[in-house]
N, C-alpha and C. Protein backbone atom coordinates (compact mmCIF):
# COMPACT_ATOMS: atom_id res chain seq x y z
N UNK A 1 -29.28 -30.89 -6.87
CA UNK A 1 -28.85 -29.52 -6.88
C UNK A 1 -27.55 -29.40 -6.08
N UNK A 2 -26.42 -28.46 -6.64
CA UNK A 2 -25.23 -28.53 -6.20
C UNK A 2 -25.25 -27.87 -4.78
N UNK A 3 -24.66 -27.68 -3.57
CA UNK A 3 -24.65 -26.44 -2.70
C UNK A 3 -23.96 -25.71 -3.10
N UNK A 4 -24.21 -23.98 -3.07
CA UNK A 4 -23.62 -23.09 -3.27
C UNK A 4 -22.44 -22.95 -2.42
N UNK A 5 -20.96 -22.45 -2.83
CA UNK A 5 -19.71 -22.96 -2.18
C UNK A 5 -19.41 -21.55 -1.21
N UNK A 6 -19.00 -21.84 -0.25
CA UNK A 6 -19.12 -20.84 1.06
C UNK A 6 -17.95 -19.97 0.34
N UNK A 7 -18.04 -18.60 0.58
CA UNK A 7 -16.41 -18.13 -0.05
C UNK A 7 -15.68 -17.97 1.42
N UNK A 8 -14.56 -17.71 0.75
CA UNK A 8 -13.50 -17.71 1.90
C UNK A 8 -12.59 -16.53 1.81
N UNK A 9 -12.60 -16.25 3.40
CA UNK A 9 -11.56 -15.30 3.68
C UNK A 9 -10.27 -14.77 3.66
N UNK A 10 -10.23 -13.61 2.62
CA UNK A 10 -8.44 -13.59 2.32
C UNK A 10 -8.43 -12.00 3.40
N UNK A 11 -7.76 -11.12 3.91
CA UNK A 11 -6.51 -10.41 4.54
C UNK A 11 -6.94 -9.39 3.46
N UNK A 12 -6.08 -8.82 2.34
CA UNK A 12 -6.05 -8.25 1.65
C UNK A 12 -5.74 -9.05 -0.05
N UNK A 13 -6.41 -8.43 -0.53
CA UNK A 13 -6.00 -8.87 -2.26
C UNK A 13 -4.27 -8.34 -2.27
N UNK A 14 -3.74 -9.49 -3.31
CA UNK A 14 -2.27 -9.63 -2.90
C UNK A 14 -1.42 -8.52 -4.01
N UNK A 15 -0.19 -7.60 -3.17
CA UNK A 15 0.01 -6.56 -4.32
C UNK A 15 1.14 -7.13 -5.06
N UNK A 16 1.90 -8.38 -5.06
CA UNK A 16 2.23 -8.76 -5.90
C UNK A 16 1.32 -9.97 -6.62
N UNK A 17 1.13 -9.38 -8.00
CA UNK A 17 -0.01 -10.97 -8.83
C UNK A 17 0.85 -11.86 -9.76
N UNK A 18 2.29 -11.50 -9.47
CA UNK A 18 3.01 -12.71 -10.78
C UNK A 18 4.23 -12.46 -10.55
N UNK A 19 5.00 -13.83 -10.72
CA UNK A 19 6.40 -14.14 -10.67
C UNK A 19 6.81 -14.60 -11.73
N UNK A 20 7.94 -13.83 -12.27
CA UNK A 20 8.13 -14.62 -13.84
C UNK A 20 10.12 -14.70 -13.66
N UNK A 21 10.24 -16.09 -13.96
CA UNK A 21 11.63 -16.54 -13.65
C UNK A 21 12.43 -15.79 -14.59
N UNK A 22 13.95 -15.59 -14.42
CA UNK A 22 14.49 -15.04 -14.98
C UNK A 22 15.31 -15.61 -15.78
N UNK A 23 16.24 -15.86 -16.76
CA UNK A 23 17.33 -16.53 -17.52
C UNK A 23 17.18 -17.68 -17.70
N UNK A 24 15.97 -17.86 -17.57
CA UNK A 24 15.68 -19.24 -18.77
C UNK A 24 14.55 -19.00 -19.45
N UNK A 25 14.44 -19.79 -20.28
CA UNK A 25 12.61 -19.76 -21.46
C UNK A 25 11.56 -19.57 -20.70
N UNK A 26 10.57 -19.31 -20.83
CA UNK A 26 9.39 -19.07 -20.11
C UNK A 26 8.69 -19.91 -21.19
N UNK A 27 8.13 -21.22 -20.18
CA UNK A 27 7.30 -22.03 -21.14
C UNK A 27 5.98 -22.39 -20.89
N UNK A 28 5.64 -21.70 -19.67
CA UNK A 28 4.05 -21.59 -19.53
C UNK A 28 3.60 -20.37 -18.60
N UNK A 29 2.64 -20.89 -18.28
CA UNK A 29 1.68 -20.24 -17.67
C UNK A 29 1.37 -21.11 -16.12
N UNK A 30 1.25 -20.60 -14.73
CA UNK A 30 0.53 -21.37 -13.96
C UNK A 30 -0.67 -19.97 -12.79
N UNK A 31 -1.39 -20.91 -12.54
CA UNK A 31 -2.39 -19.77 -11.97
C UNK A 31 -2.34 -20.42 -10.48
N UNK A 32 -2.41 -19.61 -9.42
CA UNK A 32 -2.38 -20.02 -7.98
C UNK A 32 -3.84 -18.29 -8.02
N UNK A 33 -4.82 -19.64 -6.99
CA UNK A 33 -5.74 -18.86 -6.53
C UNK A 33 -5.84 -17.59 -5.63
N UNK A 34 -6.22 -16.70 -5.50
CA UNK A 34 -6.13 -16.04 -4.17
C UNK A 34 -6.56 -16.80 -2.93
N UNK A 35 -7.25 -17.49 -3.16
CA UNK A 35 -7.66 -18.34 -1.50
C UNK A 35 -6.25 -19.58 -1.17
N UNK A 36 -6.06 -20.02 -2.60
CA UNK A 36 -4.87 -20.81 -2.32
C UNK A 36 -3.56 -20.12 -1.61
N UNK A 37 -3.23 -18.57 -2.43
CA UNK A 37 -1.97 -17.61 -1.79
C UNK A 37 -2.28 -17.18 -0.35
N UNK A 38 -3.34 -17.46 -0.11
CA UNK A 38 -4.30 -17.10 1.00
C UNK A 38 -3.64 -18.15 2.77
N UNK A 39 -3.98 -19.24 2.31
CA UNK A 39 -3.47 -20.32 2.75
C UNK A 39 -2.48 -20.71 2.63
N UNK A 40 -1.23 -20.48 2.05
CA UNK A 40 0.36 -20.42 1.87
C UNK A 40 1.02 -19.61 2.69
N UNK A 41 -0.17 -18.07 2.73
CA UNK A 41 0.38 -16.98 3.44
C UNK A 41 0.08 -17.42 4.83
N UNK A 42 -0.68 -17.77 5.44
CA UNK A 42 -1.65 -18.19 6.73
C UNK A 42 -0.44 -19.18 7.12
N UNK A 43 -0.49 -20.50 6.54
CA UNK A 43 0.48 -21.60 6.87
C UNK A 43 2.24 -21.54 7.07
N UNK A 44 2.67 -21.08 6.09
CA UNK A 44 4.23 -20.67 5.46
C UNK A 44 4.70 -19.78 6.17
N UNK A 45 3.76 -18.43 6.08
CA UNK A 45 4.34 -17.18 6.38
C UNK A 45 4.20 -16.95 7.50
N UNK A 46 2.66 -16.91 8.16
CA UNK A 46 2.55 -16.23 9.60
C UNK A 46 2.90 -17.65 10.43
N UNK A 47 3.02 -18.99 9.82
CA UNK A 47 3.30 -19.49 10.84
C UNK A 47 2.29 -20.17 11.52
N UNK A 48 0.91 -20.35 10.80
CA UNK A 48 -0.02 -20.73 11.19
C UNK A 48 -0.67 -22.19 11.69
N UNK A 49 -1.00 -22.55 12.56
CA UNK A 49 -1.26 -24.34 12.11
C UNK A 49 -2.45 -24.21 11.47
N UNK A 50 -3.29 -25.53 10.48
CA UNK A 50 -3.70 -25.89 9.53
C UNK A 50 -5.42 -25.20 10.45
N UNK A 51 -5.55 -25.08 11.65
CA UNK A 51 -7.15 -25.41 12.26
C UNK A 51 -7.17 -23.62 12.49
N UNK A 52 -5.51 -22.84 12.65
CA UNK A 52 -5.71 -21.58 12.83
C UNK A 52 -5.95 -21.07 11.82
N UNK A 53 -5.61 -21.36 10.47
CA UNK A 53 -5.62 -20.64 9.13
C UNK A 53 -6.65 -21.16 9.10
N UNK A 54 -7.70 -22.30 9.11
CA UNK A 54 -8.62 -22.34 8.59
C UNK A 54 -10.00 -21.33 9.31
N UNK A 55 -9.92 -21.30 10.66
CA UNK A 55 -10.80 -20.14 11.09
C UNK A 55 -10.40 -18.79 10.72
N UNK A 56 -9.20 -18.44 10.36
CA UNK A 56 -9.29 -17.40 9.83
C UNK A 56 -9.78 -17.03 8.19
N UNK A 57 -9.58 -18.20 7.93
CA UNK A 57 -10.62 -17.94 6.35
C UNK A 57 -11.88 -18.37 6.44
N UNK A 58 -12.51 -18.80 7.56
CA UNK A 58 -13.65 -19.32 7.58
C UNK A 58 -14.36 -20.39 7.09
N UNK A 59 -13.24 -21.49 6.82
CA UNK A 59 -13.48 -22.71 6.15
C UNK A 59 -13.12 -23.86 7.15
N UNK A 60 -13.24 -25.29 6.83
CA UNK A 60 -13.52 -26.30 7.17
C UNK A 60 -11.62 -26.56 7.83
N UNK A 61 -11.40 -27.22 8.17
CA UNK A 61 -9.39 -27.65 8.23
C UNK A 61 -9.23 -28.39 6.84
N UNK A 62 -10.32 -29.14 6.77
CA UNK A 62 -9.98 -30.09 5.55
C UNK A 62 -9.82 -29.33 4.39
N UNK A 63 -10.76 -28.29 4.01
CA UNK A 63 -10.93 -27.47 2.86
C UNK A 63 -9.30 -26.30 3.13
N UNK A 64 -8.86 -25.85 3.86
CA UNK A 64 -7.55 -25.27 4.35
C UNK A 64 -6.56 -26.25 3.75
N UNK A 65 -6.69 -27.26 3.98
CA UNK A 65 -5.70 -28.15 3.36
C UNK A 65 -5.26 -28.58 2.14
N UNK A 66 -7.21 -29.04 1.18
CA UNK A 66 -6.76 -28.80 0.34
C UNK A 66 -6.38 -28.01 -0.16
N UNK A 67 -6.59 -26.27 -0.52
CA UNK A 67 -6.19 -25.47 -0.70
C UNK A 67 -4.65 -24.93 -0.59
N UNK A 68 -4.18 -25.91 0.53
CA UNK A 68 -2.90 -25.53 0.71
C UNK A 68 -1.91 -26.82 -0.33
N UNK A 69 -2.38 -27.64 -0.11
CA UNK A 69 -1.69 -28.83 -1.13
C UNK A 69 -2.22 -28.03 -2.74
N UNK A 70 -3.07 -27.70 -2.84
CA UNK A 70 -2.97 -27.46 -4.35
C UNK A 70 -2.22 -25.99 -4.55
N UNK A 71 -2.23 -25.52 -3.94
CA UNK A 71 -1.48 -24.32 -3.92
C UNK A 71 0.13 -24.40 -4.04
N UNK A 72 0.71 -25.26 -3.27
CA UNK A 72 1.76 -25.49 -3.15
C UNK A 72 2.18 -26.33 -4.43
N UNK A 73 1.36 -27.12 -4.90
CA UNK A 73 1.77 -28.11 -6.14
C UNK A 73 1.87 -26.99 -7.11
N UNK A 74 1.09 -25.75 -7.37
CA UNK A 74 1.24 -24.59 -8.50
C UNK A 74 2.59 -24.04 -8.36
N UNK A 75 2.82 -23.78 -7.29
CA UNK A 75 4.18 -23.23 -7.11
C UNK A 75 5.32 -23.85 -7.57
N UNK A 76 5.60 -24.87 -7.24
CA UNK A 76 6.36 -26.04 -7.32
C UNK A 76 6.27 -26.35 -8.80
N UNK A 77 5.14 -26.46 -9.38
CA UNK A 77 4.88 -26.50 -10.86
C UNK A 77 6.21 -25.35 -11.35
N UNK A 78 5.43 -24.25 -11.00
CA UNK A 78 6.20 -22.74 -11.82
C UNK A 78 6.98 -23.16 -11.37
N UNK A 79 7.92 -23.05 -10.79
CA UNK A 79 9.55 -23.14 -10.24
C UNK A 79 10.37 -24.04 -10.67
N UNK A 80 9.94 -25.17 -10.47
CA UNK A 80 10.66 -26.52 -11.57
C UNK A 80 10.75 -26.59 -12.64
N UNK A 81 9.60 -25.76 -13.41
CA UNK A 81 9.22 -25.56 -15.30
C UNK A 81 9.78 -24.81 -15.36
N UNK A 82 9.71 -23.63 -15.05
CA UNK A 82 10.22 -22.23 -15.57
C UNK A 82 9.13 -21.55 -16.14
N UNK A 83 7.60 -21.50 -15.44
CA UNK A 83 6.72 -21.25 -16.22
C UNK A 83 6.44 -20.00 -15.20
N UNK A 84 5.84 -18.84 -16.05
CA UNK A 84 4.90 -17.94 -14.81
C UNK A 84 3.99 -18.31 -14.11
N UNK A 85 3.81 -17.85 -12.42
CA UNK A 85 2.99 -17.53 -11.89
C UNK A 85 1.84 -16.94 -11.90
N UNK A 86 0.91 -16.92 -12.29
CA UNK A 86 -0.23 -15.83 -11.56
C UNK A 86 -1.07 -15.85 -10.44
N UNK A 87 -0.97 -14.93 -9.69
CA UNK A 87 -1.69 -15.01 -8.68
C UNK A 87 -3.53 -14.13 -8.83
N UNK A 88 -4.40 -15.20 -9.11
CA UNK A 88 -5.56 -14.46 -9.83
C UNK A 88 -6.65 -15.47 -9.67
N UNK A 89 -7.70 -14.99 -9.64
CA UNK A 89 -8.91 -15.72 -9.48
C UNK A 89 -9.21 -16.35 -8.03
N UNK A 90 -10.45 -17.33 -7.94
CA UNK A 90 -10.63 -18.06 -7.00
C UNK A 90 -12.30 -17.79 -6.55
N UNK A 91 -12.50 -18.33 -4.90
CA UNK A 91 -13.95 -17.86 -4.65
C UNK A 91 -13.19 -17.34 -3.14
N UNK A 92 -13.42 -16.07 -3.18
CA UNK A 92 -12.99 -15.50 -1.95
C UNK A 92 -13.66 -14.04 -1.95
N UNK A 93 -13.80 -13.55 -0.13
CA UNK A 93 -14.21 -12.11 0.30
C UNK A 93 -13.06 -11.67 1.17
N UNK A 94 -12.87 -10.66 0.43
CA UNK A 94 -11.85 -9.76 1.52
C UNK A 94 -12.67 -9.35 3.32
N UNK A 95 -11.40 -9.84 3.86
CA UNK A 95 -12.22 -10.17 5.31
C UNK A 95 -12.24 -8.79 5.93
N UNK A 96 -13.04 -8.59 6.66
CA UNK A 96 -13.19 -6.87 7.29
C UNK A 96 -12.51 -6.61 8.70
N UNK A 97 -12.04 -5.21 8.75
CA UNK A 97 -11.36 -5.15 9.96
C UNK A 97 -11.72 -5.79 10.79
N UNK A 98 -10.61 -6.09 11.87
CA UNK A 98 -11.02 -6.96 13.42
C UNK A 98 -11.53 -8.22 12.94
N UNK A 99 -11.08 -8.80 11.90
CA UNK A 99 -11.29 -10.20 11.81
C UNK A 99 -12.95 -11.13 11.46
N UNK A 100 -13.44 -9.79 11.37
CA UNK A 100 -14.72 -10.21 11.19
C UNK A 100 -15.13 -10.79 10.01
N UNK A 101 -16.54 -11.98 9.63
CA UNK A 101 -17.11 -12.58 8.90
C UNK A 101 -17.75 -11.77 8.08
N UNK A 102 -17.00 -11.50 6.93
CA UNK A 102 -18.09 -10.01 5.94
C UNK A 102 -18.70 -8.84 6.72
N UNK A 103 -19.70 -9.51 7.56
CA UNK A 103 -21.04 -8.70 7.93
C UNK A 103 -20.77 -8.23 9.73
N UNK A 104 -19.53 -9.26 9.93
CA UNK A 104 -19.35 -9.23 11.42
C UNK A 104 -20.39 -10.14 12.21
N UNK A 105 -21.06 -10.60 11.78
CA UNK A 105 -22.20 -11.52 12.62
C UNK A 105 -21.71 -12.42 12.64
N UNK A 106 -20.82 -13.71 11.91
CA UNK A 106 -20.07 -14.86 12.26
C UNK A 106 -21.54 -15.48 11.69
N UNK A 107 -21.23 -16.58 12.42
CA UNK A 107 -22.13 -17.89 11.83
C UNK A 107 -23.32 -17.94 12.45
N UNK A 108 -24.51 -18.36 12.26
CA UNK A 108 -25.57 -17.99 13.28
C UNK A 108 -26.44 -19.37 12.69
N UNK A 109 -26.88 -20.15 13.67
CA UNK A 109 -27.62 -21.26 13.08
C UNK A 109 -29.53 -21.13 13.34
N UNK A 110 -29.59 -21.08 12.47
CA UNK A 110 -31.18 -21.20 11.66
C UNK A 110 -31.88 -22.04 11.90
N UNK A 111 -32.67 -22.63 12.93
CA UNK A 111 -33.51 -23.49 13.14
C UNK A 111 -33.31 -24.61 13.18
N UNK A 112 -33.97 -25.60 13.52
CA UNK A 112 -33.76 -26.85 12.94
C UNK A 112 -32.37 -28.24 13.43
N UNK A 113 -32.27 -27.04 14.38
CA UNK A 113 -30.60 -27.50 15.15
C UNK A 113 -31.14 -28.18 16.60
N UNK A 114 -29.91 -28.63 17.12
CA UNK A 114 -30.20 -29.79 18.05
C UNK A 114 -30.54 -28.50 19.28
N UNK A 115 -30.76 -28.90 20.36
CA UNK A 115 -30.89 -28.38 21.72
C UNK A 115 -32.58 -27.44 21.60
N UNK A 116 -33.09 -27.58 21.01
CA UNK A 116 -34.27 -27.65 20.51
C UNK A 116 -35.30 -26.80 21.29
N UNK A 117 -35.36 -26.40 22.22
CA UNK A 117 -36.36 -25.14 22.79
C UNK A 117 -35.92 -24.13 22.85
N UNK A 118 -36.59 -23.07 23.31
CA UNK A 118 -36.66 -21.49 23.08
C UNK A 118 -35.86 -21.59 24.45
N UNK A 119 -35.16 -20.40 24.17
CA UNK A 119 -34.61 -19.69 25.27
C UNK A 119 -35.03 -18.83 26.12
């Protein structure tokens, strides 16, 4: 059985969703995720290192990364082709004021964990 995939934290859904080049052919199509624009914005824009953007989406550094390498290869795709952008899809939750985890409770571990007696 697969594990169900944690979603991840974006800021706001993005108000621009597509870049389409100008004065040349338009010969495709490319799709960049919201969790990927997510992690471009985190890294690129605010300036983020790879372990800060990843607690702010609530994912792993490694999973931040990939996300950011595939993200960046879409871009790079559109821009060199001359193909559109879209910025659409993915597995992500819009994160709630003050930085909080959906619900605001953060991570809470369930039994079964080391240090093992009651408090």
């Amino acid at each position: 059985m697969v594990r169900p995939r944690k979603p991840r934290f974006v800021s706001a859904y993005p108000t621009i969703t597509a870049f389409v080049p100008q004065g040349v052919n338009i010969t495709g199509e490319v799709s960049l995720t919201i969790d990927e624009f997510e992690a471009i914005r985190l890294s690129d824009f605010e300036h983020l290192d790879q372990e800060s953007g990843a607690a702010m989406m609530g994912i792993s550094r490694h999973t931040f990364g990939r996300l950011l390498s595939s993200g960046r290869a879409a871009v790079a795709n559109a821009m060199v082709t001359g193909k559109v952008l879209k910025v659409e899809g993915g597995d992500f939750e819009i994160r709630k004021p003050g930085g909080g985890r959906g619900q605001g409770q953060g991570r809470r571990r369930r039994g079964g964990g080391r240090g093992g007696g009651k408090l």
